[in-house]
Protein backbone atom coordinates (compact mmCIF):
# COMPACT_ATOMS: atom_id res chain seq x y z
CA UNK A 1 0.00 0.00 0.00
CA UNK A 2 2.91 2.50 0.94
CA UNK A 3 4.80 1.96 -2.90
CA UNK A 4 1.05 2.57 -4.34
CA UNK A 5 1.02 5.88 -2.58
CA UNK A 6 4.46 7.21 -2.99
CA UNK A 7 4.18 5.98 -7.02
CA UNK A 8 0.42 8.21 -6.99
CA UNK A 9 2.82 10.93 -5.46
CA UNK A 10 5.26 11.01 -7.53
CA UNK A 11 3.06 10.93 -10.72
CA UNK A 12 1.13 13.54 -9.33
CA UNK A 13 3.96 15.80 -8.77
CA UNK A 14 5.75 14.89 -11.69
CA UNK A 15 2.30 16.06 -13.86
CA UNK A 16 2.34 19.16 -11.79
CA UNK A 17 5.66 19.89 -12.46
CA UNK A 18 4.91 19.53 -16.75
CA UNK A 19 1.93 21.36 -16.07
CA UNK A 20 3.78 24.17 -14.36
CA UNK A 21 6.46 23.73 -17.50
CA UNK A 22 4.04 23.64 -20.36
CA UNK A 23 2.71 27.46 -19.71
CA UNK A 24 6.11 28.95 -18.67
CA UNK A 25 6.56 32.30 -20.33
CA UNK A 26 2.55 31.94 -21.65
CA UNK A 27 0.37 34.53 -20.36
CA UNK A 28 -3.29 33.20 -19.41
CA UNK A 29 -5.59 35.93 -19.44
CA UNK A 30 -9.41 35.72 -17.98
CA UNK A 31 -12.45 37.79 -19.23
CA UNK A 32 -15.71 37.58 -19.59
CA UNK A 33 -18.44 39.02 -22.50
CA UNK A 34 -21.82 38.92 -23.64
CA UNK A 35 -22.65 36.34 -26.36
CA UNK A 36 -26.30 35.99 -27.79
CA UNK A 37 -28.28 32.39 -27.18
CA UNK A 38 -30.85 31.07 -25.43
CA UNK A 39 -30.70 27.07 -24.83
CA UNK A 40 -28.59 24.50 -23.99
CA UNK A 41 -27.82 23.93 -27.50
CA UNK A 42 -26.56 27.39 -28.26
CA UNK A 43 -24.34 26.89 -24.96
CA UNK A 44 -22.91 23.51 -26.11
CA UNK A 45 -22.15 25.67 -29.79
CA UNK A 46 -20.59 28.23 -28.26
CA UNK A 47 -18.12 26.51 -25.89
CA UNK A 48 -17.28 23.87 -28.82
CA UNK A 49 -16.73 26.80 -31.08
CA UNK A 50 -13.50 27.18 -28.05
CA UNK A 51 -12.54 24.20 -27.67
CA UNK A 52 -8.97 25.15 -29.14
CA UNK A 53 -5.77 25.00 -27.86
CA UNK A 54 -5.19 28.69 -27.22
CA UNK A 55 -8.22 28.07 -25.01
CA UNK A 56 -8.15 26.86 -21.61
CA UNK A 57 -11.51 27.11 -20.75
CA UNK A 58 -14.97 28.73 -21.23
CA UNK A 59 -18.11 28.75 -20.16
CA UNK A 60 -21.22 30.14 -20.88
CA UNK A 61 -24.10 31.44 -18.83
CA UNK A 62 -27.58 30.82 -20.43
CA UNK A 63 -29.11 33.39 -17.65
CA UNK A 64 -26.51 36.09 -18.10
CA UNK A 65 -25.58 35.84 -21.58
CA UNK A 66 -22.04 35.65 -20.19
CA UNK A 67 -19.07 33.62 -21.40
CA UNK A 68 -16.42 33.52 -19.18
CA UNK A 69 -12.78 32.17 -20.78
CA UNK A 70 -9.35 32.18 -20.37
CA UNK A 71 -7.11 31.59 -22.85
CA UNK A 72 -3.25 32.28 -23.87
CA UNK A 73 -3.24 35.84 -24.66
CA UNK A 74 -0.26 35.76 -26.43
CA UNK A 75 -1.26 33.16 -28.86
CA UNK A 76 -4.31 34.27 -29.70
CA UNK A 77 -6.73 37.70 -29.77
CA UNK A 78 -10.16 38.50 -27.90
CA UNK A 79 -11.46 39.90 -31.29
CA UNK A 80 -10.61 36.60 -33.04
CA UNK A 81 -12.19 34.66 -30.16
CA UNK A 82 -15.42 36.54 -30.45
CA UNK A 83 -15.35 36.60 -34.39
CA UNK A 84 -15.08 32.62 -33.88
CA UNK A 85 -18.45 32.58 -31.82
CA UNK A 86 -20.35 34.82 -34.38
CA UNK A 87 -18.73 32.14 -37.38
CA UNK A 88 -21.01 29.73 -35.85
CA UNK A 89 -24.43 31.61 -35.65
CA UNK A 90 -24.21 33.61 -31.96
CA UNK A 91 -23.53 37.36 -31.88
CA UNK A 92 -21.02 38.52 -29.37
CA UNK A 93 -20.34 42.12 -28.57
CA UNK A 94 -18.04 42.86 -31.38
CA UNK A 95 -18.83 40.63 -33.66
CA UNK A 96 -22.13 39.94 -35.41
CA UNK A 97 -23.29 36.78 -37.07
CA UNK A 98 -23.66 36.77 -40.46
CA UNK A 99 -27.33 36.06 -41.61
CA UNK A 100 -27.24 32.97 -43.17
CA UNK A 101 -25.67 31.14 -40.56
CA UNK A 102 -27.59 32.88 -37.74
CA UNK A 103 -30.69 31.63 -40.06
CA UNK A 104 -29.85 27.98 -39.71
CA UNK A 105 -29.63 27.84 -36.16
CA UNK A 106 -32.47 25.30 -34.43
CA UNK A 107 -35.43 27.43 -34.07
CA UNK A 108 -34.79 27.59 -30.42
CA UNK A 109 -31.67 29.00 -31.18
CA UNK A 110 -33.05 31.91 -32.67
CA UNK A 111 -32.30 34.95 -30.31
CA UNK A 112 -32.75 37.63 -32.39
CA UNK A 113 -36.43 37.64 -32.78
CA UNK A 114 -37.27 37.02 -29.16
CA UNK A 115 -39.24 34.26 -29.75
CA UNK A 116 -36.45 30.98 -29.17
CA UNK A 117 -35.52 29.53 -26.33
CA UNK A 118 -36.98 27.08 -24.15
């Protein structure tokens, strides 16, 4: 039982130590901004539309409207983080959604109108 635990502990500090290595010298910077949606499906869009590397996580609040992220800063631009949200149908506060993609959102999705949303 004793080896079990010291090989968990060193693992465990070994992955902290790579972790620790991996984002030396990157900057990780956390915001938050208003993206347009209403449902569950627009929230599982917009996080997989930040799913990226430069990403290191986001989340969005159906209530608020909010997405909250952090991501490597130096890798990668708010505005082109936003513009990648409004490529797949939800407007953000730079960037707006270009018609026909907003138009083949799920009706639920719809946000603009007023009328989505479950």
């Amino acid at each position: 039982m004793k080896t079990t635990f010291s090989s968990i502990l060193k693992s465990l500090t070994l992955l902290t130590i790579l972790s620790i290595l991996a984002f030396a010298g990157e900057t990780v910077k956390e915001t938050e901004f208003k993206v347009s949606g209403n449902c569950g499906q627009c929230k599982s869009r917009i996080e997989k539309a930040m799913k990226i590397k430069e990403v290191k996580m986001a989340k969005w609040d159906k209530t608020t409207k909010m997405l909250k992220i952090a991501y490597l800063s130096e890798k990668i631009s708010l505005d082109s983080l936003q513009h990648r949200i409004a490529s797949v149908g939800h407007d953000t506060e730079n960037f707006k959604s270009d018609s026909t993609t907003y138009a083949n959102l799920p009706g639920c999705c719809l946000y603009r109108d007023g009328n989505g949303g479950h």
